[in-house]
Protein backbone atom coordinates (compact mmCIF):
# COMPACT_ATOMS: atom_id res chain seq x y z
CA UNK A 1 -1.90 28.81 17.44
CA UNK A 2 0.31 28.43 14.46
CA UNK A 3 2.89 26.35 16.76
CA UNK A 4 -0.35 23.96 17.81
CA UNK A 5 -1.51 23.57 13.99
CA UNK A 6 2.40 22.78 13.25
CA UNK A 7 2.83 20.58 15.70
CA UNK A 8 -0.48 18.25 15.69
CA UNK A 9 0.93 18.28 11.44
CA UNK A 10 3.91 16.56 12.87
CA UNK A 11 1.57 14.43 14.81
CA UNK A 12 0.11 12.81 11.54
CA UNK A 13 2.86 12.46 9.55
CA UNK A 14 4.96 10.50 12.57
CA UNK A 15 1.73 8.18 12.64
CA UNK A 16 1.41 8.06 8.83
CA UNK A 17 4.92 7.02 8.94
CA UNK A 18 4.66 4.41 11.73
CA UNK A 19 1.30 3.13 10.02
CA UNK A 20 3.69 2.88 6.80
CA UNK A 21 6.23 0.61 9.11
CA UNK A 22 3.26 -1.60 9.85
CA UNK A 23 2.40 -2.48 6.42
CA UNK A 24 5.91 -2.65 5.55
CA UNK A 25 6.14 -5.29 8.34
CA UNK A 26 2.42 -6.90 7.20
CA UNK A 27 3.62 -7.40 3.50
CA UNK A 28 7.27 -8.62 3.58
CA UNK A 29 5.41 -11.49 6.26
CA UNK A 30 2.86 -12.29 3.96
CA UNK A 31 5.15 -12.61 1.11
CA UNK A 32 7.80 -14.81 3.31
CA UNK A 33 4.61 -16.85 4.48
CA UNK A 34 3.69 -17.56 0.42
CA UNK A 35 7.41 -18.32 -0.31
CA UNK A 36 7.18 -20.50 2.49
CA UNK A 37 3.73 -21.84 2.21
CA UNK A 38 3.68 -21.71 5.60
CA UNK A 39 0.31 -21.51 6.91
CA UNK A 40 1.30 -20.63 10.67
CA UNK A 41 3.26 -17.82 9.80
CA UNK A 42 0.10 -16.74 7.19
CA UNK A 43 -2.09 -16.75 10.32
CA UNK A 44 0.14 -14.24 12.04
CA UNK A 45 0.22 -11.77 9.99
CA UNK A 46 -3.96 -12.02 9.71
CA UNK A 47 -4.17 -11.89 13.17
CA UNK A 48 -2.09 -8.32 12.89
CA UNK A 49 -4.66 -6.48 10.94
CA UNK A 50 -6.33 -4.55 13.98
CA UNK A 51 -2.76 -2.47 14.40
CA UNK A 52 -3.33 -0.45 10.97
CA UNK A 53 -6.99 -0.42 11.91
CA UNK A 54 -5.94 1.62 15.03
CA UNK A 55 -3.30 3.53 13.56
CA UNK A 56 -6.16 4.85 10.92
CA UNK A 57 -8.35 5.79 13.75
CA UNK A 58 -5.29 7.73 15.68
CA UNK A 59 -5.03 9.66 12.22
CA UNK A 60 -8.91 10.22 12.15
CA UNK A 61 -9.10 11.35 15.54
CA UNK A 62 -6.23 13.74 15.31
CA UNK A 63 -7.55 15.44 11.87
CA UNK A 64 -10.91 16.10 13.53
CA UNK A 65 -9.17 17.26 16.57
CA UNK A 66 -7.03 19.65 14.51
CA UNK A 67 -9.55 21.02 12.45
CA UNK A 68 -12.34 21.62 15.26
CA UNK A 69 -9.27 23.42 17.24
CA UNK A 70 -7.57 25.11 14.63
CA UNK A 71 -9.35 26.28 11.85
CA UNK A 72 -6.93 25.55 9.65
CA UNK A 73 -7.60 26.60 6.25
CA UNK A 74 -6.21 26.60 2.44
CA UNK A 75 -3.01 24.17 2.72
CA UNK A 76 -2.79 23.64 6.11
CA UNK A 77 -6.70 22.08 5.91
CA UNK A 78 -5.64 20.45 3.07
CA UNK A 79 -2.43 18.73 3.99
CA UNK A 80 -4.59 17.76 7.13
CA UNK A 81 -7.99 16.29 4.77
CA UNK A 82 -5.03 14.64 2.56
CA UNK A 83 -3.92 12.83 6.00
CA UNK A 84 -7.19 11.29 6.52
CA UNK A 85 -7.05 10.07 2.61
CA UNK A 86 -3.39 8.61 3.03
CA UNK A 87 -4.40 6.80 6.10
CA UNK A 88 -7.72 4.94 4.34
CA UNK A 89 -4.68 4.03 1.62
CA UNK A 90 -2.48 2.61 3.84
CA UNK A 91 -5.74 0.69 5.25
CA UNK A 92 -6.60 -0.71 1.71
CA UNK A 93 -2.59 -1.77 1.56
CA UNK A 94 -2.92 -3.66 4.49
CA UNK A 95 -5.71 -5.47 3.70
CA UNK A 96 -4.58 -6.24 0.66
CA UNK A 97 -1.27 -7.72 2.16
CA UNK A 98 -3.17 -9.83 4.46
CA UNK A 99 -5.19 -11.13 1.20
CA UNK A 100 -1.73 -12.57 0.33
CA UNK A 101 -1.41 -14.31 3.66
CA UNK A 102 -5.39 -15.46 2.94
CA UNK A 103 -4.54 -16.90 -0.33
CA UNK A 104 -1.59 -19.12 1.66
CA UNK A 105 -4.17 -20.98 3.42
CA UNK A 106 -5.58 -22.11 -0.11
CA UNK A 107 -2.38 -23.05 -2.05
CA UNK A 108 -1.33 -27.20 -2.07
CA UNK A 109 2.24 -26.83 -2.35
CA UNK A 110 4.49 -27.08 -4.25
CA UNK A 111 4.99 -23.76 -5.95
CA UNK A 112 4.14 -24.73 -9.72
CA UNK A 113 7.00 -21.68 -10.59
CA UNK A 114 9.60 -19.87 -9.14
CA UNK A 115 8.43 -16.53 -7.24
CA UNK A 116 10.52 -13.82 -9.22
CA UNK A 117 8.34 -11.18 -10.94
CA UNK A 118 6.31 -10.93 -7.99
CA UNK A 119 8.71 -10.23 -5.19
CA UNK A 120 10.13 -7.55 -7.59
CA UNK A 121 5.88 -6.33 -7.39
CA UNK A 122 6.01 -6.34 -3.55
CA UNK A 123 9.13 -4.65 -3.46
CA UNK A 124 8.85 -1.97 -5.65
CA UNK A 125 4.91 -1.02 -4.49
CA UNK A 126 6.90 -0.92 -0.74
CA UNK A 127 8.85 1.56 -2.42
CA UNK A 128 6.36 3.60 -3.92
CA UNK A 129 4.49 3.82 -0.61
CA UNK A 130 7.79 5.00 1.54
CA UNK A 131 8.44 7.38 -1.32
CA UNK A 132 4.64 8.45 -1.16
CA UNK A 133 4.89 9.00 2.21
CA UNK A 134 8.32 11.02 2.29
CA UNK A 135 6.86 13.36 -0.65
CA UNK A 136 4.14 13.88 2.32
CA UNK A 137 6.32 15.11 4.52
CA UNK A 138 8.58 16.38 2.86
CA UNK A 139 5.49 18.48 0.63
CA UNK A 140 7.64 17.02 -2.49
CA UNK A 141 5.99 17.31 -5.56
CA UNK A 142 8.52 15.88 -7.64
CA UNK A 143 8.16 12.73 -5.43
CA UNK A 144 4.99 12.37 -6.01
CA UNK A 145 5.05 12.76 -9.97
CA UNK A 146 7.52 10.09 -10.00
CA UNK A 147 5.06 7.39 -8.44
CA UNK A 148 3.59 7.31 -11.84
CA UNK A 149 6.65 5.88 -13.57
CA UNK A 150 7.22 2.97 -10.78
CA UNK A 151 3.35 2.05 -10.99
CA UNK A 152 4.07 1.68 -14.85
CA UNK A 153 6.60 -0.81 -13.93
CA UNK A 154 4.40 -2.42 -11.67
CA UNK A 155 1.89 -2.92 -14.23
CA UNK A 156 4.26 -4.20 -16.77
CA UNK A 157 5.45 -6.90 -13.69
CA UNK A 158 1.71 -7.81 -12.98
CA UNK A 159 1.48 -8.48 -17.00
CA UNK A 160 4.08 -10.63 -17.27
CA UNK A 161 3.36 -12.49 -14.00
CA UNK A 162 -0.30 -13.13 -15.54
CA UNK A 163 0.74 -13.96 -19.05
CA UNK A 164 3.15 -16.89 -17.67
CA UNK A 165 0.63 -18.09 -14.96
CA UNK A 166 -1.77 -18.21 -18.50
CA UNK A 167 1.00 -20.53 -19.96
CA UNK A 168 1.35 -22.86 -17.26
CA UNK A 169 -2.28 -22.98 -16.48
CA UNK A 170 -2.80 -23.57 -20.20
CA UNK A 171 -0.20 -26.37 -20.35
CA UNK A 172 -0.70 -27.75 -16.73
CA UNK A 173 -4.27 -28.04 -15.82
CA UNK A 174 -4.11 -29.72 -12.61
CA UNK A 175 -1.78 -26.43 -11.67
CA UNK A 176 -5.27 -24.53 -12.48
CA UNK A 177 -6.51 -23.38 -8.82
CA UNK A 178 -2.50 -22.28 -7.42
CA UNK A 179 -2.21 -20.15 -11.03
CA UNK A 180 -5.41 -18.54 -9.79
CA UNK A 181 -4.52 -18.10 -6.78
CA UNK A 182 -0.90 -17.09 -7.75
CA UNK A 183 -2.82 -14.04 -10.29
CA UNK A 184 -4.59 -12.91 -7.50
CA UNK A 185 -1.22 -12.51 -5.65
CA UNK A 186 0.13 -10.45 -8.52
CA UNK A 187 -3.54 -8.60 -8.79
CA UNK A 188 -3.36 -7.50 -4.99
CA UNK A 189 -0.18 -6.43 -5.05
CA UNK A 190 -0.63 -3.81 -8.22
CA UNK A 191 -3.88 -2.61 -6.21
CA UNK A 192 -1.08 -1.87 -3.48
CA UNK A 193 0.98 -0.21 -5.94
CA UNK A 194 -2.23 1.90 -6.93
CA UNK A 195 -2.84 3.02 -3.42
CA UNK A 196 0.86 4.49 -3.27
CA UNK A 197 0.03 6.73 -6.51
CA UNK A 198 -3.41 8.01 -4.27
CA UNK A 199 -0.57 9.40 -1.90
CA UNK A 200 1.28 10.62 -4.71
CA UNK A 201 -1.82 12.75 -5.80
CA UNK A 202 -2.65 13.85 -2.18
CA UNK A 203 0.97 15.56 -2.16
CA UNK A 204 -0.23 17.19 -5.43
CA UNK A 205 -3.77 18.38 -3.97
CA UNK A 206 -1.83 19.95 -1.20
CA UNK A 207 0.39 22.07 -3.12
CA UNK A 208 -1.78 23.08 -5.94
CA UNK A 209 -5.01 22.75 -4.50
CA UNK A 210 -5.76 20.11 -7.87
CA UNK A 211 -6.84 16.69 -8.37
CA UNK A 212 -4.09 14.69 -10.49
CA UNK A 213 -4.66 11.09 -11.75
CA UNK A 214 -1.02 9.71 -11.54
CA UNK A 215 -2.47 6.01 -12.77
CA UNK A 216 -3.79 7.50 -16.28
């Protein structure tokens, strides 16, 4: 029995990690697509939404499968509740990314600044999320606790990236509706950032059984 439990474990975290790949592959599209603004390659990565939506019924499925078969309990129900959480996250993440894809179909071109600040967002919540995901399975708590630092730097990135979109708005007004558009870029991708800390505090709740706010 203690072989099954360990091995359906294995189960989610291969298809937490897989689901991670997908919004991995959703987000650096998106982002191409706005650097692009090319609204074919925006519609792609829409259309690719229903692949995490599957993935976080696979997780679903196995968690009630596991716990109706195992009776797992302490940790092990834990780490297995915590899967179902991280999944929902990873959801939210790619929605989010496909957001940025959404707001491609709205922008006239050209870009009305450079894109520098918020690649360095995309990138770095992409980080937090793999690193979320290997404290996971790796049961890392020292991982985790270091999510809170990157989504500090996030949120200094998404605060610069708003206070010079305020500038050019300010000094530009016919730039008004892309600077909008361009903050709720920046906006989406700190929500992704914030999703990455809920697997941070997951790894947490598995080991100590406590509920730790890692975005305070």
């Amino acid at each position: 029995m203690r072989q099954t439990l360990n091995e359906g474990q294995q189960v989610l975290t291969t298809l937490l990690k897989e689901m991670g790949e997908e919004v991995t592959r959703i987000l650096q599209g998106s982002m191409k697509a706005l650097y692009s603004l090319d609204r074919t390659q925006a519609e792609y990565w829409i259309s690719e939404d229903q692949k995490v939506n599957d993935y976080e019924r696979q997780v679903d499925d196995e968690c009630v499968l596991l716990i109706a078969t195992q009776q797992p309990v302490a940790k092990d129900l834990r780490k297995i509740i915590s899967a179902m959480k991280i999944s929902t996250d990873l959801e939210r993440m790619a929605d989010l990314a496909i957001d940025i894809a959404k707001i491609v179909r709205r922008i006239e071109g050209p870009l009305c600044k450079p894109l520098i600040d918020i690649p360095c967002m995309a990138e770095e919540a992409l980080k937090m999320m793999n690193q979320g995901l290997e404290a996971y399975s790796r049961e890392d708590m020292v991982l985790a606790q270091n999510l809170a630092e990157l989504d500090d730097a996030v949120d200094h990135l998404y605060n610069q990236v708003v206070r010079d979109l305020l500038i050019i708005m300010t000094q530009e007004p016919n730039n008004l509706d892309q600077g909008m558009h361009l903050t709720f870029v920046a906006r989406y991708l700190e929500r992704i950032a914030d999703h990455a800390t809920n697997i941070g505090e997951n790894v947490i709740y598995i080991a100590t059984a406590e509920r730790k706010d890692l975005n305070s």
